[in-house]
N, C-alpha and C. Protein backbone atom coordinates (compact mmCIF):
# COMPACT_ATOMS: atom_id res chain seq x y z
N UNK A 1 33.45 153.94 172.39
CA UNK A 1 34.64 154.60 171.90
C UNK A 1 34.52 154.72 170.38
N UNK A 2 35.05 155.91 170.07
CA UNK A 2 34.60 156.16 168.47
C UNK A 2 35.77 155.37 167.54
N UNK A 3 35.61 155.23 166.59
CA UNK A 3 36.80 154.65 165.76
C UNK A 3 38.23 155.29 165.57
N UNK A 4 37.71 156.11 165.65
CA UNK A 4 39.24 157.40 165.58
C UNK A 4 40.13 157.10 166.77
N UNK A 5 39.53 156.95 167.77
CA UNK A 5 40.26 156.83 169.43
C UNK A 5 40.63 155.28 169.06
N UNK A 6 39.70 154.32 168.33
CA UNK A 6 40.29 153.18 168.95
C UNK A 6 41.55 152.40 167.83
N UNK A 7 41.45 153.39 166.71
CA UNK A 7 42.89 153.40 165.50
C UNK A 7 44.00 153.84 166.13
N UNK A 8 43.31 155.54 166.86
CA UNK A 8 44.46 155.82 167.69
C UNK A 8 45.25 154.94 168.53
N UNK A 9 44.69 154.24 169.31
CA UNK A 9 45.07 154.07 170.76
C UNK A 9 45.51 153.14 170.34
N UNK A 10 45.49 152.35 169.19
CA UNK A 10 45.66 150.85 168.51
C UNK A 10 47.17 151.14 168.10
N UNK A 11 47.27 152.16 167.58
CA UNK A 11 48.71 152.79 166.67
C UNK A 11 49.54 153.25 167.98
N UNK A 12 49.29 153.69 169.12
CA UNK A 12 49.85 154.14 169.95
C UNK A 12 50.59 152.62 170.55
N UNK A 13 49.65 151.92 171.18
CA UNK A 13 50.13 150.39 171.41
C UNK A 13 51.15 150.22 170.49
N UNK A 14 50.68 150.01 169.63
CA UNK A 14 51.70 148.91 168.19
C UNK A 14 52.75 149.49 167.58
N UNK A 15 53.02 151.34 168.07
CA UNK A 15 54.66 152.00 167.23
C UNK A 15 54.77 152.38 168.53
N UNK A 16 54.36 152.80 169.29
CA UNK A 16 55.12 153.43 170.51
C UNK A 16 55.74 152.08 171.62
N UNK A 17 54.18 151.73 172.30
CA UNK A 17 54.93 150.90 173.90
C UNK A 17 55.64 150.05 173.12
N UNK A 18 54.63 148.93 172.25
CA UNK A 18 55.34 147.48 172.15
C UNK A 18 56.74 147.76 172.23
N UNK A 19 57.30 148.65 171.18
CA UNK A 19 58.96 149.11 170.64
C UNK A 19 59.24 149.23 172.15
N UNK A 20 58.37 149.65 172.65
CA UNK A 20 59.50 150.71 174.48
C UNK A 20 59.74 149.57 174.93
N UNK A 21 59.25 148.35 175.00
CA UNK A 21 58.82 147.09 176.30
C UNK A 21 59.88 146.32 175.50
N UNK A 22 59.52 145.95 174.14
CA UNK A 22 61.13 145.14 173.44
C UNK A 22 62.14 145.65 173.20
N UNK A 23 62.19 146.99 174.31
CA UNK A 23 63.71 147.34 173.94
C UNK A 23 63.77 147.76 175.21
N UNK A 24 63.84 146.95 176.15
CA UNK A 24 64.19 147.11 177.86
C UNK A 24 63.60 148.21 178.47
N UNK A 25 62.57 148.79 177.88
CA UNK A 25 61.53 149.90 178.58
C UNK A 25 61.84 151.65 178.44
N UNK A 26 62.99 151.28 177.31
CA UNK A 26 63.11 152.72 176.93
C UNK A 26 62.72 153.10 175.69
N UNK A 27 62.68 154.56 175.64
CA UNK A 27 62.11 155.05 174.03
C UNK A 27 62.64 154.45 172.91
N UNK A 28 62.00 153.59 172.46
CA UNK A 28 62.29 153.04 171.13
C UNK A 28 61.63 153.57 169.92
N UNK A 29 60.16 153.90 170.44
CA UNK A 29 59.16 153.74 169.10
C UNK A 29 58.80 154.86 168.20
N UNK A 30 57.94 155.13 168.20
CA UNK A 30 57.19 156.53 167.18
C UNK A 30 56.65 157.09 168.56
N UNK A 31 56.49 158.84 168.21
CA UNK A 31 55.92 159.61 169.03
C UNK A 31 54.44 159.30 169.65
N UNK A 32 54.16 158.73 170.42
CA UNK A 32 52.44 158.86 171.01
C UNK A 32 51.18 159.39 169.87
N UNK A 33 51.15 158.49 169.57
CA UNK A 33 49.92 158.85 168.09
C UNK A 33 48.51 159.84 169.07
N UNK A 34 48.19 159.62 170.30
CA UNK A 34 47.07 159.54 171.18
C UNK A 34 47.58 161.09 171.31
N UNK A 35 48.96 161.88 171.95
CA UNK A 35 48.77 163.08 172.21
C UNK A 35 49.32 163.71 170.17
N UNK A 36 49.61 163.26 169.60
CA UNK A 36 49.62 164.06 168.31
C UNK A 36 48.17 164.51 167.53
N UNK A 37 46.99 163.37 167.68
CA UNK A 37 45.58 163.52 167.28
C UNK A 37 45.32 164.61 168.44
N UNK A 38 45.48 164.42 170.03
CA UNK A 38 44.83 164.85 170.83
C UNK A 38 45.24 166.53 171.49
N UNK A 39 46.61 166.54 171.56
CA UNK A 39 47.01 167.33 171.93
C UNK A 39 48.08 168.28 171.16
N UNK A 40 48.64 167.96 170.20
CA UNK A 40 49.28 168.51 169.19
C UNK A 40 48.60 169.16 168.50
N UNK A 41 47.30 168.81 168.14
CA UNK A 41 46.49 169.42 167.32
C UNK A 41 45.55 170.62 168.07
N UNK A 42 45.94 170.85 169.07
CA UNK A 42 45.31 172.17 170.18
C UNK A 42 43.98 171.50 171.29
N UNK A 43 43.66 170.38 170.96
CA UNK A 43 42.45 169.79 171.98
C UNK A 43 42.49 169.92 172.99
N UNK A 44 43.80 169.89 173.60
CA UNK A 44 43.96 169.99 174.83
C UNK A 44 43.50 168.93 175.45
N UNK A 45 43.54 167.59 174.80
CA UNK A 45 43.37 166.33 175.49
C UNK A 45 41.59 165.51 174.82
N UNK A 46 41.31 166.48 174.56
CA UNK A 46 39.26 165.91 174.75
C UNK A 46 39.58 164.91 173.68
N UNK A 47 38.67 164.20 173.96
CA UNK A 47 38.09 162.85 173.52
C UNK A 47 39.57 162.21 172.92
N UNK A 48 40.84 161.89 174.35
CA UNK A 48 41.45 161.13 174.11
C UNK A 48 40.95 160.14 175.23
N UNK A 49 41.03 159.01 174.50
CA UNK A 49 40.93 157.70 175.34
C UNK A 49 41.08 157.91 177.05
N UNK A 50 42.75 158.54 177.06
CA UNK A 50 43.17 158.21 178.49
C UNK A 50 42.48 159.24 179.19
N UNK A 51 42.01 160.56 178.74
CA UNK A 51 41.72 161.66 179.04
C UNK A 51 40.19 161.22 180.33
N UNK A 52 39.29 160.80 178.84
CA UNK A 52 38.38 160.32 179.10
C UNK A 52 38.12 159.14 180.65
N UNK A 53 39.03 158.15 180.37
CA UNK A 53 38.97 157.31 181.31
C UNK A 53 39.13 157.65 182.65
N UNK A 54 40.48 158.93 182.77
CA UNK A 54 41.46 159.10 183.58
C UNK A 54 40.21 160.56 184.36
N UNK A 55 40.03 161.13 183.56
CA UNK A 55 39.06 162.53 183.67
C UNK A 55 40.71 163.73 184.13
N UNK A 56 41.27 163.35 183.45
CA UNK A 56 42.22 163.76 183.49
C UNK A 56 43.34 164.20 182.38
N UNK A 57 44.04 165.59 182.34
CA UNK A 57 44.72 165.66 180.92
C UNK A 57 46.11 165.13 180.99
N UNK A 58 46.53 165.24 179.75
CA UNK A 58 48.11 164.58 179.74
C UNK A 58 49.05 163.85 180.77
N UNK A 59 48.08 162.70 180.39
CA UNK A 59 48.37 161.12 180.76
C UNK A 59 48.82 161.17 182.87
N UNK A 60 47.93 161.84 183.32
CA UNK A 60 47.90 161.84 184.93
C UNK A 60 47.18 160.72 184.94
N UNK A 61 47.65 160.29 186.22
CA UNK A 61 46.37 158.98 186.61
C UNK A 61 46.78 157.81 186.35
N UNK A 62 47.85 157.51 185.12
CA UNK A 62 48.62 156.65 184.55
C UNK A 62 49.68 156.11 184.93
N UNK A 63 49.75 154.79 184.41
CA UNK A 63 52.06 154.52 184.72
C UNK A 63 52.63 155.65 183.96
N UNK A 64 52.45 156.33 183.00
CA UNK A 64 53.46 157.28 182.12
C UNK A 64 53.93 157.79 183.18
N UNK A 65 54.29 158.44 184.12
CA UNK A 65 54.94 159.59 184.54
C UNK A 65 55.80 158.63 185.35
N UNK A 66 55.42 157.90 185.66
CA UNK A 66 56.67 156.97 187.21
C UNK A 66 57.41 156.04 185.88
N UNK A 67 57.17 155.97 184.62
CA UNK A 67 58.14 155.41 183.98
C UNK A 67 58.68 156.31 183.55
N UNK A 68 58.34 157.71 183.02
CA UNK A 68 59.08 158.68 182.23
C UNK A 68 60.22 159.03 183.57
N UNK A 69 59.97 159.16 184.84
CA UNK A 69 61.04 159.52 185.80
C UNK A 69 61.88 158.13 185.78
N UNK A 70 61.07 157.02 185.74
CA UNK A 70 63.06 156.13 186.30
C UNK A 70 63.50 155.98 184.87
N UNK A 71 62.44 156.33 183.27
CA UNK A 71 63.83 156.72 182.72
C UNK A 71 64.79 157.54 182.94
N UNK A 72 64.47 158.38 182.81
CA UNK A 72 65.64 159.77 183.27
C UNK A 72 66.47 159.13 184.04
N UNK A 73 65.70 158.98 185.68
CA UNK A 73 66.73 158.00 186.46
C UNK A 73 67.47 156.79 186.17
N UNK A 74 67.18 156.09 185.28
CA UNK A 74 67.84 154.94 184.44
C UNK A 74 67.81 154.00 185.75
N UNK A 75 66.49 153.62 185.79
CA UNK A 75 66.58 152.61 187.38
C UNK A 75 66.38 151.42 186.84
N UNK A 76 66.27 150.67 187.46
CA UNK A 76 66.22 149.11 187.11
C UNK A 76 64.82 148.72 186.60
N UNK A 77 63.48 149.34 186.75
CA UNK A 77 62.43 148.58 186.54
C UNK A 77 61.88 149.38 185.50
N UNK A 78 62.45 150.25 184.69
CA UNK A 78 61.81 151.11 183.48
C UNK A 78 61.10 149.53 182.67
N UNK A 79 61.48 148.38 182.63
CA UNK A 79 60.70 147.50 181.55
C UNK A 79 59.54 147.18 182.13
N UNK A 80 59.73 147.25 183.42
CA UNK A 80 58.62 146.84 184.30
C UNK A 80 57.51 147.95 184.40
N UNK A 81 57.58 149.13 184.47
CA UNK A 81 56.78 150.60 184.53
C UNK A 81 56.35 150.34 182.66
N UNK A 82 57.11 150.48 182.13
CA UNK A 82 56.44 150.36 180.38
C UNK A 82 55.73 149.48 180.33
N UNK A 83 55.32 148.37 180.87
CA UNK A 83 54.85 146.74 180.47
C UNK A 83 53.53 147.63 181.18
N UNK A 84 53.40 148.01 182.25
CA UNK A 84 52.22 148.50 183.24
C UNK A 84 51.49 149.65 182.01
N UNK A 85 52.18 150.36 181.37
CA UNK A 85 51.61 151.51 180.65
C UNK A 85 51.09 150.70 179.22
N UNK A 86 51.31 149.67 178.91
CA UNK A 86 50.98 149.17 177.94
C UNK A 86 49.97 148.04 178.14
N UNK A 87 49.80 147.69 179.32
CA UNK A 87 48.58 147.20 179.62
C UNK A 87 47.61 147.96 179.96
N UNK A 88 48.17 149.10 180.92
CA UNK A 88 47.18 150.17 180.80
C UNK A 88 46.21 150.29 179.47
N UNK A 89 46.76 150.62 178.28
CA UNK A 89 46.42 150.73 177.02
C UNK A 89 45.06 149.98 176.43
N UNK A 90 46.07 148.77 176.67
CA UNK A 90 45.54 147.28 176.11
C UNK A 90 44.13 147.51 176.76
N UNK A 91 43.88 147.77 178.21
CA UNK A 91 42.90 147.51 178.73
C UNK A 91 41.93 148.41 178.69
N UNK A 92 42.48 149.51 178.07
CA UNK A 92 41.23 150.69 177.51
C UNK A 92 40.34 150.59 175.90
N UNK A 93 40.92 149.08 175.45
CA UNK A 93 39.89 149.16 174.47
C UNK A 93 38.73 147.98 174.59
N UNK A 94 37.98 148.54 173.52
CA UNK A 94 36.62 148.09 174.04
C UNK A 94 36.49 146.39 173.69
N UNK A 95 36.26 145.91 174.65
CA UNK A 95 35.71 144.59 174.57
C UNK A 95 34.45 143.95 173.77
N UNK A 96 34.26 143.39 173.28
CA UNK A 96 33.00 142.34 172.44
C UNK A 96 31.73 142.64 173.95
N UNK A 97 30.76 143.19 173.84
CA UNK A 97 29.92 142.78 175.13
C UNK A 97 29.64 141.83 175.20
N UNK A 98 29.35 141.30 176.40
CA UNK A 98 28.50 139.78 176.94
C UNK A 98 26.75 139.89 176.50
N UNK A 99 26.51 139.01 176.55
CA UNK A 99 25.36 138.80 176.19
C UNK A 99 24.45 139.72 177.21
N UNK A 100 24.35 139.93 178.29
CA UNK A 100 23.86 140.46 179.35
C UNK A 100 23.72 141.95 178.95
N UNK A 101 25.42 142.81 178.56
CA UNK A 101 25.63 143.95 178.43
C UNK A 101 24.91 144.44 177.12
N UNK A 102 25.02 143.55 176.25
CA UNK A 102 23.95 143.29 174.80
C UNK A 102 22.53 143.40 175.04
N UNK A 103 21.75 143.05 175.75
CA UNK A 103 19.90 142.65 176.83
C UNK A 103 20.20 144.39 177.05
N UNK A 104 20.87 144.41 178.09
CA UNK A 104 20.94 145.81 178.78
C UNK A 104 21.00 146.85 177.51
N UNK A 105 21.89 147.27 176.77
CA UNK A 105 22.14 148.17 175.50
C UNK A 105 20.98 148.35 174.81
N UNK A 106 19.96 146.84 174.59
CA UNK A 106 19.26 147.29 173.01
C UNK A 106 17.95 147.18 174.18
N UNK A 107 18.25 147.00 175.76
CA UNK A 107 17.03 147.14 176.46
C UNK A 107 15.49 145.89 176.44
N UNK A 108 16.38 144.92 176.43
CA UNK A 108 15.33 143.09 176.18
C UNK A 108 15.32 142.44 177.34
């Protein structure tokens, strides 16, 4: 993942969900940093994180859409659907490799 995606996706976490999840799972935060780089700017999604992962554009494949509906619906588990989209997140950035994945990469 290039640095740009992983500032993005870092800024998306830290002004958007966190705010949604400490404030009972509704819009609290700043606009989605991930579709303003990605899709605001005409990309039409490429080389966003979720895009990539998902092989999919604007955030399909994801919790976003079953939380964006029981907001609207104002149902009981919107904190619970945001917490899922923000681990989602969490879990799309890149990890430290293991020693193994390190052998494999530089090929030893």
């Amino acid at each position: 993942m290039a640095p740009l995606q992983i500032e993005t996706l870092c800024e998306t976490i830290e002004k958007k969900w966190i705010p949604i999840v400490e404030n009972g799972g509704y819009q609290a935060g700043a606009d989605c940093a991930l579709c303003r780089v990605y899709i605001y700017s005409g990309h039409r999604c490429i080389g966003c994180p979720i895009c990539e992962f998902t092989n999919r554009q604007g955030c399909h494949r994801t919790p976003y859409y079953v939380w964006q509906e029981a907001t609207e619906l104002k149902l009981h588990n919107v904190q619970e659907l945001a917490i899922r989209m923000l681990l989602f997140l969490v879990a799309l950035l890149p990890s430290e490799p293991t020693y193994e994945q390190f052998r494999e990469q530089v090929g030893v």
